[in-house]
C-alpha atoms as a PDB file:
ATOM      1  CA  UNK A   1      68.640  93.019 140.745  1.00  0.00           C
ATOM      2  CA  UNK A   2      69.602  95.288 137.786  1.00  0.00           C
ATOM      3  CA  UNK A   3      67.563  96.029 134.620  1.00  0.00           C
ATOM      4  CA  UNK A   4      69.202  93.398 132.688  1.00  0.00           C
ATOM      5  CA  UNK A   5      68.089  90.499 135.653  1.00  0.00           C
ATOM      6  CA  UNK A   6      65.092  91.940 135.085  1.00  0.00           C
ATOM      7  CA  UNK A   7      64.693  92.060 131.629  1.00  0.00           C
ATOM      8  CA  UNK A   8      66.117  88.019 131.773  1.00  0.00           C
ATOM      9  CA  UNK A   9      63.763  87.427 134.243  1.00  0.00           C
ATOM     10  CA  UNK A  10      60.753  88.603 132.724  1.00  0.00           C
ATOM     11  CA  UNK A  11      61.893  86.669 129.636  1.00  0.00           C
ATOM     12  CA  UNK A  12      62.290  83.214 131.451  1.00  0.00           C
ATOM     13  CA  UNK A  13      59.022  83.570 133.079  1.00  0.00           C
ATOM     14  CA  UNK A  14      56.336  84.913 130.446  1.00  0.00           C
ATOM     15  CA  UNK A  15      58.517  85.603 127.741  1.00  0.00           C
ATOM     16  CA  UNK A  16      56.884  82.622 125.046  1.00  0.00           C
ATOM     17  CA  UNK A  17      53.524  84.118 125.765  1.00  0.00           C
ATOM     18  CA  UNK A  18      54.263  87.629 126.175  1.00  0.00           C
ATOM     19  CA  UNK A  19      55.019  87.385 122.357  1.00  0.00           C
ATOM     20  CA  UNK A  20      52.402  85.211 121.524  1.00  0.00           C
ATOM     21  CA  UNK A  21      50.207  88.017 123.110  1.00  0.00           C
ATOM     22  CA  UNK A  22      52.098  90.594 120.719  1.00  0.00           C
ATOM     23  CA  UNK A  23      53.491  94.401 121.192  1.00  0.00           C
ATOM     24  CA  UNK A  24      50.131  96.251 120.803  1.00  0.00           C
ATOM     25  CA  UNK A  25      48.415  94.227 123.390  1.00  0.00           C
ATOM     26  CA  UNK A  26      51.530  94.454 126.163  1.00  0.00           C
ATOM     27  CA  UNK A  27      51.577  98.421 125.611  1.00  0.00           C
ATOM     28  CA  UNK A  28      47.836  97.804 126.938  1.00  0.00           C
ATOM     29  CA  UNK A  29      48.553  96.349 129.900  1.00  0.00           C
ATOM     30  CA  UNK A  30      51.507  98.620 130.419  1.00  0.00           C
ATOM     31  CA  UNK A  31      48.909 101.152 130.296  1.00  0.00           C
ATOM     32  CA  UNK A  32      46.835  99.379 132.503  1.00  0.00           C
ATOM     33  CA  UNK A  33      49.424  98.658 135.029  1.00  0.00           C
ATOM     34  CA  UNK A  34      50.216 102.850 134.822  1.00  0.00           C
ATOM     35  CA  UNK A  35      46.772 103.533 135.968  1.00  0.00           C
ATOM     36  CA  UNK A  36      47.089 101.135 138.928  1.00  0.00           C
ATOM     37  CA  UNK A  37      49.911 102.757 139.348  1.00  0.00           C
ATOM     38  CA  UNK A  38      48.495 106.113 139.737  1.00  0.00           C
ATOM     39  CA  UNK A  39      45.692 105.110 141.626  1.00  0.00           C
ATOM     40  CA  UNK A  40      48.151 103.142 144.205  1.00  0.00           C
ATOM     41  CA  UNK A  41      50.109 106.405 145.211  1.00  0.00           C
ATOM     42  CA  UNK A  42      46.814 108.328 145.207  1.00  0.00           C
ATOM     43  CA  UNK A  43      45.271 106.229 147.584  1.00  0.00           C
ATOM     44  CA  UNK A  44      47.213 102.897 148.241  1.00  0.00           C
ATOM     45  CA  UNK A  45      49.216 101.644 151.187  1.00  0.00           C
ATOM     46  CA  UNK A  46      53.285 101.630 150.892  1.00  0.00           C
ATOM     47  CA  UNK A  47      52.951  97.877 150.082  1.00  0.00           C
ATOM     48  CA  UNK A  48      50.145  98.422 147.089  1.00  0.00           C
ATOM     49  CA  UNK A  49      52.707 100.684 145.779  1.00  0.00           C
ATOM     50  CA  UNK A  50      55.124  98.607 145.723  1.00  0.00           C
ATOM     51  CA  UNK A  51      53.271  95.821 144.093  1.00  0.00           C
ATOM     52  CA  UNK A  52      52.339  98.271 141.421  1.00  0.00           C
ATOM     53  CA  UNK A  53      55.780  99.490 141.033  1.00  0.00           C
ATOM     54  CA  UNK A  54      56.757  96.174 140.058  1.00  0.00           C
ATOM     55  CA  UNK A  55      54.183  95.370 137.961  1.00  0.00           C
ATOM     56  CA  UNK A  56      54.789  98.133 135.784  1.00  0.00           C
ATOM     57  CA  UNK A  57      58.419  97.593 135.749  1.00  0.00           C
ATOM     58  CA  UNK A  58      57.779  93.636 134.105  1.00  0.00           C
ATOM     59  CA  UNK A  59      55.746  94.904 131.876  1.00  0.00           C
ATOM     60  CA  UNK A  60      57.967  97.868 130.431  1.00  0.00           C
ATOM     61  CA  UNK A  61      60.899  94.530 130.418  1.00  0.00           C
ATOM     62  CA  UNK A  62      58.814  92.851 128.919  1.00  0.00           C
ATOM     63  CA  UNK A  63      58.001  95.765 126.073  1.00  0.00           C
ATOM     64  CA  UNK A  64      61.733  95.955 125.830  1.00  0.00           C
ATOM     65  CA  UNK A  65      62.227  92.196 125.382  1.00  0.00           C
ATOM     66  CA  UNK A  66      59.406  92.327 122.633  1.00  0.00           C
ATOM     67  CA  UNK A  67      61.073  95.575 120.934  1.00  0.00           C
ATOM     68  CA  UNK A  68      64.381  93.673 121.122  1.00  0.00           C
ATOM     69  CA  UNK A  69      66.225  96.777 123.317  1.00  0.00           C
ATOM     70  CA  UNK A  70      67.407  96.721 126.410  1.00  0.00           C
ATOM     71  CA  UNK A  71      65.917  99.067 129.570  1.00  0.00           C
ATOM     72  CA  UNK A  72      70.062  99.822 130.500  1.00  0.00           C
ATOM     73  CA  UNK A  73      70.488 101.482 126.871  1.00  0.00           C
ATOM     74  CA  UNK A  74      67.029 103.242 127.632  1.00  0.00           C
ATOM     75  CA  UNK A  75      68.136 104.721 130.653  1.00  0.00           C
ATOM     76  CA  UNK A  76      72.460 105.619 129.112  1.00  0.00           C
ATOM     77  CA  UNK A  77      70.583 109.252 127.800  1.00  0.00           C
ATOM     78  CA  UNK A  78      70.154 110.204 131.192  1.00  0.00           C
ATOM     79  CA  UNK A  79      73.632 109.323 131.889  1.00  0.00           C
ATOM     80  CA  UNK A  80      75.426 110.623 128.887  1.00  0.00           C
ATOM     81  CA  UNK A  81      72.760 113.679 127.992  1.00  0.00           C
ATOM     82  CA  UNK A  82      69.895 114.209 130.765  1.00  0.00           C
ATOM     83  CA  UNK A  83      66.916 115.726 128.875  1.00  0.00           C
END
């Protein structure tokens, strides 16, 4: 699957109430979702991580769906000009 699958994805399944929920509140659970994150490769299995991964990958698509960008243009400056 490729970002924009994802990003279409992410739309089809949550995207009416992902912005009835509103930008400040899904940067919250992106946050969230980071921390889980974190804690998941401190201490988590391969399979937690994984899980976690994902989660925080739909909810940066869905950010980007909400911000009306796509995650492919996000990632062209480390393509055409790597910080």
């Amino acid at each position: 699957m490729d970002l924009v699958e994802v990003q279409a994805l992410m739309d089809d399944l949550y995207g009416e109430a992902d912005r009835a929920r509103g930008i400040p509140a899904t940067v919250a659970w992106l946050c969230e979702e980071l921390g889980e994150l974190a804690q998941a490769v401190r201490k988590g299995t391969p399979e937690q991580q994984l899980h976690e991964l994902g989660d925080v990958l739909a909810w940066l698509a869905s950010l980007a769906n909400q911000l009306g960008l796509t995650l492919d243009d996000a990632m062209l400056r480390y393509v055409e000009n790597p910080p």
